[in-house]
N, C-alpha and C. Protein backbone atom coordinates (compact mmCIF):
# COMPACT_ATOMS: atom_id res chain seq x y z
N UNK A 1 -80.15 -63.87 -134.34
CA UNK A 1 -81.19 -64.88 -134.40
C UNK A 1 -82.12 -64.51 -135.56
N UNK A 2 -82.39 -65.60 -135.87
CA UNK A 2 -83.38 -65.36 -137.57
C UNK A 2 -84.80 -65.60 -136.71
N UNK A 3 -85.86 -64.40 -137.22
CA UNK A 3 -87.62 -64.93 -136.75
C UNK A 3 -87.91 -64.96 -137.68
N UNK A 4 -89.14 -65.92 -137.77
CA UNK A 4 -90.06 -65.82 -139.05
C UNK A 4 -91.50 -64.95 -138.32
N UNK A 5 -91.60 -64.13 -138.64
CA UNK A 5 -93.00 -63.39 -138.27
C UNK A 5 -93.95 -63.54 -139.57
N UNK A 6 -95.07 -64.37 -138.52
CA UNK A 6 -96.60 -64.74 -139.23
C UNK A 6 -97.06 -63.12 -138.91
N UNK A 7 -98.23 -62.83 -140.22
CA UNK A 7 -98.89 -61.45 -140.26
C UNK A 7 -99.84 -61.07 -141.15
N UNK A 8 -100.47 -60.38 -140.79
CA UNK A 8 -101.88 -59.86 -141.68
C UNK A 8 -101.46 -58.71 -142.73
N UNK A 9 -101.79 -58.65 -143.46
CA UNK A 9 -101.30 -57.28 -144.41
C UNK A 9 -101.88 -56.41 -143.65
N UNK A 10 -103.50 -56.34 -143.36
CA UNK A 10 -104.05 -55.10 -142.82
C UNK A 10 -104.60 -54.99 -141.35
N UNK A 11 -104.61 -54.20 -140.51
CA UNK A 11 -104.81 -54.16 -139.29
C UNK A 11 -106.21 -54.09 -139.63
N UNK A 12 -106.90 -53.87 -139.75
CA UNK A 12 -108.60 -53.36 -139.81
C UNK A 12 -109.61 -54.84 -140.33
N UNK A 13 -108.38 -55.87 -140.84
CA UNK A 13 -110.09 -56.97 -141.14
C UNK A 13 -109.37 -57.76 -139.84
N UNK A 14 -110.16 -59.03 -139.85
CA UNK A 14 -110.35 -59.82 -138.63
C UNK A 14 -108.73 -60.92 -139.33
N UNK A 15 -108.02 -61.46 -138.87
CA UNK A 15 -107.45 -62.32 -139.42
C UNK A 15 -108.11 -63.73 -140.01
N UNK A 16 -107.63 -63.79 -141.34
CA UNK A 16 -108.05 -65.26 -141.52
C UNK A 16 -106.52 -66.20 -142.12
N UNK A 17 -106.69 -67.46 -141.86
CA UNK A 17 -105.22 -68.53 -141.82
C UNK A 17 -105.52 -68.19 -143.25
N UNK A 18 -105.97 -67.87 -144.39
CA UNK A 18 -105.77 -68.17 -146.08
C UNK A 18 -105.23 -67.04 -146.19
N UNK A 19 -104.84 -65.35 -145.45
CA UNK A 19 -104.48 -64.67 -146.02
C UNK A 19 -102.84 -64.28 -144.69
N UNK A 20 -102.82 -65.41 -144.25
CA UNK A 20 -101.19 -65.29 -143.45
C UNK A 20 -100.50 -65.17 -143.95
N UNK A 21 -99.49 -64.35 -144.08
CA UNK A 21 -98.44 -64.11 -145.06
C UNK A 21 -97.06 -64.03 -143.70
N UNK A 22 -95.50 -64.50 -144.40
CA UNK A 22 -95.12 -64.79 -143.51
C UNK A 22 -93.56 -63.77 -143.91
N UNK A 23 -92.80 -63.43 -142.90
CA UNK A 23 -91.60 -62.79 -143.44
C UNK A 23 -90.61 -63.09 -142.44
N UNK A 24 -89.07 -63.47 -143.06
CA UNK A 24 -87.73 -63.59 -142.07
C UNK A 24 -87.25 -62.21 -141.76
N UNK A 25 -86.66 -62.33 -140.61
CA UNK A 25 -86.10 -61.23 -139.98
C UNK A 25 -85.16 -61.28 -139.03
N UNK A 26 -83.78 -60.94 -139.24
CA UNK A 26 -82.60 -61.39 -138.27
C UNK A 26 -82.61 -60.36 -136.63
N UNK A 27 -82.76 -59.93 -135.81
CA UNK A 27 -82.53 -59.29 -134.78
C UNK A 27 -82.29 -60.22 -133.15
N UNK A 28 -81.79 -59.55 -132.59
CA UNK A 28 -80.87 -59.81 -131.42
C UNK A 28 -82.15 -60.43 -130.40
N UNK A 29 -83.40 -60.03 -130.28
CA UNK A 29 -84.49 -60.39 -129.56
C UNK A 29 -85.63 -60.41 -130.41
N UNK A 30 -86.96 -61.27 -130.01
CA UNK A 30 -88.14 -61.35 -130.57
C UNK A 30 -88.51 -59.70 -130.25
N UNK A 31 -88.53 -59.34 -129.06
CA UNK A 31 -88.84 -57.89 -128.76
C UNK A 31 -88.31 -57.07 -129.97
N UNK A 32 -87.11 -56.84 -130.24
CA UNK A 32 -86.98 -56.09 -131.29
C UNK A 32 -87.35 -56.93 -132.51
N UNK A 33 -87.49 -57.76 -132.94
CA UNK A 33 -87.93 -57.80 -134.09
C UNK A 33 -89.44 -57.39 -134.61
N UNK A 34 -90.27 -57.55 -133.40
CA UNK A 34 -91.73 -57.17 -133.16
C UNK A 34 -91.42 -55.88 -133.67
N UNK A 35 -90.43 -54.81 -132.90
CA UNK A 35 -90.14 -53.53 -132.88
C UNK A 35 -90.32 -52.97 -134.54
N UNK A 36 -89.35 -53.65 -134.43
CA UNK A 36 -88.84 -53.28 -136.25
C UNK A 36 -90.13 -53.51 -137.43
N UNK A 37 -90.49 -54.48 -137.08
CA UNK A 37 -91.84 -55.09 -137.94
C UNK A 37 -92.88 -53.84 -137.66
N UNK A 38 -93.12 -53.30 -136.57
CA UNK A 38 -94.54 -52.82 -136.38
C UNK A 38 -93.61 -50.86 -136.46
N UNK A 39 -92.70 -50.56 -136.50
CA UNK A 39 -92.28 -49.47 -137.30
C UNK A 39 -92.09 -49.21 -138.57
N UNK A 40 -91.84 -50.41 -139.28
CA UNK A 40 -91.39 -50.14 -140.48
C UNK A 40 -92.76 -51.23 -141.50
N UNK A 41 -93.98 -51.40 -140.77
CA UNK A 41 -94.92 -51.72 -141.49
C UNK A 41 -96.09 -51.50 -141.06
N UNK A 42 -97.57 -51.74 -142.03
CA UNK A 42 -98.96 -51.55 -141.15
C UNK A 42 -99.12 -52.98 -140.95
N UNK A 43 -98.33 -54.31 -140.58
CA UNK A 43 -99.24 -55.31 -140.58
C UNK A 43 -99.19 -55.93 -139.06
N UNK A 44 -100.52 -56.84 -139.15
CA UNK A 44 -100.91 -56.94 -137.98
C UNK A 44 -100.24 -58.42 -137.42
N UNK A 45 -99.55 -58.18 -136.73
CA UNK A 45 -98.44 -59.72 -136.56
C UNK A 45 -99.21 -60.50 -135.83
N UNK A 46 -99.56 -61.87 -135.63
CA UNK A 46 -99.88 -62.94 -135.35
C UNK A 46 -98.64 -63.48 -134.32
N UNK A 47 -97.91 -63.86 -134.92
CA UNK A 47 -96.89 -64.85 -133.94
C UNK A 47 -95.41 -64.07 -134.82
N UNK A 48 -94.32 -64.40 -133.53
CA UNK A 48 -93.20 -64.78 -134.39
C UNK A 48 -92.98 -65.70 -133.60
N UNK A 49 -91.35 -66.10 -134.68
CA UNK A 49 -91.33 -67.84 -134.25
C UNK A 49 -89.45 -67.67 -134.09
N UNK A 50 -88.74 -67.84 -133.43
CA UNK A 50 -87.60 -68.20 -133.50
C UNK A 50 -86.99 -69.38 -134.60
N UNK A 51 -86.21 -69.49 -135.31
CA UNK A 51 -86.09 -70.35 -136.03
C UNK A 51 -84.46 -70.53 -136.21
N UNK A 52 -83.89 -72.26 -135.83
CA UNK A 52 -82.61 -71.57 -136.00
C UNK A 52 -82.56 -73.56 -136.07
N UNK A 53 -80.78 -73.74 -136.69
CA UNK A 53 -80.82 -75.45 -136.23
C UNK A 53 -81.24 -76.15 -137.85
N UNK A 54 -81.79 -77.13 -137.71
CA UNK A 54 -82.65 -77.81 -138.98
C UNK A 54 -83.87 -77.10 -139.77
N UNK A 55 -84.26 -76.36 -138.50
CA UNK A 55 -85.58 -75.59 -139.05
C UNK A 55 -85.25 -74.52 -139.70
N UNK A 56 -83.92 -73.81 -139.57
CA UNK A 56 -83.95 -72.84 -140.47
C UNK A 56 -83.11 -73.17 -141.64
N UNK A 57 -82.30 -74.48 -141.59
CA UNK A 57 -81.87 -74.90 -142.65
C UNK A 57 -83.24 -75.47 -144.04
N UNK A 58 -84.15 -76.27 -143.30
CA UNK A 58 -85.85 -76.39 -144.60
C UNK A 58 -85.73 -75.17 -144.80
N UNK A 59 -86.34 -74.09 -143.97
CA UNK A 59 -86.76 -72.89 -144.22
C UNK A 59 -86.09 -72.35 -145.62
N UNK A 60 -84.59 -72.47 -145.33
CA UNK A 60 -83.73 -71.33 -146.39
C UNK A 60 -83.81 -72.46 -147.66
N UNK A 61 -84.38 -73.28 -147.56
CA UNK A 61 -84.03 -74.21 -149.14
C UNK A 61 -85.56 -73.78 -150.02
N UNK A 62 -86.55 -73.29 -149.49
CA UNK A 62 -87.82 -72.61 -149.67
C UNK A 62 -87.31 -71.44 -150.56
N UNK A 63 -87.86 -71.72 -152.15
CA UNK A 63 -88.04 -70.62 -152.94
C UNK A 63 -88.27 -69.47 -152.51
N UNK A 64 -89.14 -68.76 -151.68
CA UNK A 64 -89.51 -67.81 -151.26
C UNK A 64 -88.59 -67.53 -149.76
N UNK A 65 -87.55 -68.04 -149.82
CA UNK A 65 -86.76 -67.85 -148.29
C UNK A 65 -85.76 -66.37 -148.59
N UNK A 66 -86.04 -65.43 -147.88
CA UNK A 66 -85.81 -63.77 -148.17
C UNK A 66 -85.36 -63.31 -146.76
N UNK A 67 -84.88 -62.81 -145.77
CA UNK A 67 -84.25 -61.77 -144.75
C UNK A 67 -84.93 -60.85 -145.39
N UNK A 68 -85.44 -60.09 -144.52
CA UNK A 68 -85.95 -58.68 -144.76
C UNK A 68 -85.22 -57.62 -143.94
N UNK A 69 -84.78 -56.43 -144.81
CA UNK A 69 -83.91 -55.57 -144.16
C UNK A 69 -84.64 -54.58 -144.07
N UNK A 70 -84.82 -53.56 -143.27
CA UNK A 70 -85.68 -52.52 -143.13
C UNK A 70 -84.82 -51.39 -142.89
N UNK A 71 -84.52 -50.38 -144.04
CA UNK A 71 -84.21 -49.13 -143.75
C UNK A 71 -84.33 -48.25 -143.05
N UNK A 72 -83.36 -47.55 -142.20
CA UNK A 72 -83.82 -46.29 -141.02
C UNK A 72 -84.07 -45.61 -141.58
C-alpha cells in the first residue's frame, strides 16, 4: 500500500498548513509506515493518508511524485 504522510520538518515549532510538507511511502500498514517515518526522520507527522485507485494514479502524474526508501 502507498501512504502519503503530511509532516512538519521540525518537532519543536507549533505546526502551520504553509510549512506542510508531504512524502510517499509504500509499507504493508499505516502503523508501519508511521514506524519507518518517525525512525528514520525528526519530523513531526500530521496525518497519513492511504492512497491507492484514481487517487494515486493524480498523485503519480505530480512532478514532485517520489516513493521514499529509507535505508536500515
Amino acid at each position: 500500500m502507498i501512504y502519503k504522510v503530511y509532516y512538519q520538518e521540525d518537532m519543536k515549532r507549533n505546526p502551520k498548513r504553509e510549512d506542510t510538507h508531504a512524502l510517499y511511502l509504500e509499507a504493508p500498514t499505516e502503523v508501519e509506515a508511521r514506524a519507518l517515518v518517525e525512525a528514520h526522520t525528526d519530523h513531526n507527522i500530521e496525518f497519513i493518508e492511504a492512497i491507492e485507485g484514481d487517487t494515486l494514479a493524480y498523485e503519480q502524474k505530480e512532478p514532485n511524485f517520489k516513493l521514499t526508501e529509507f535505508t536500515e
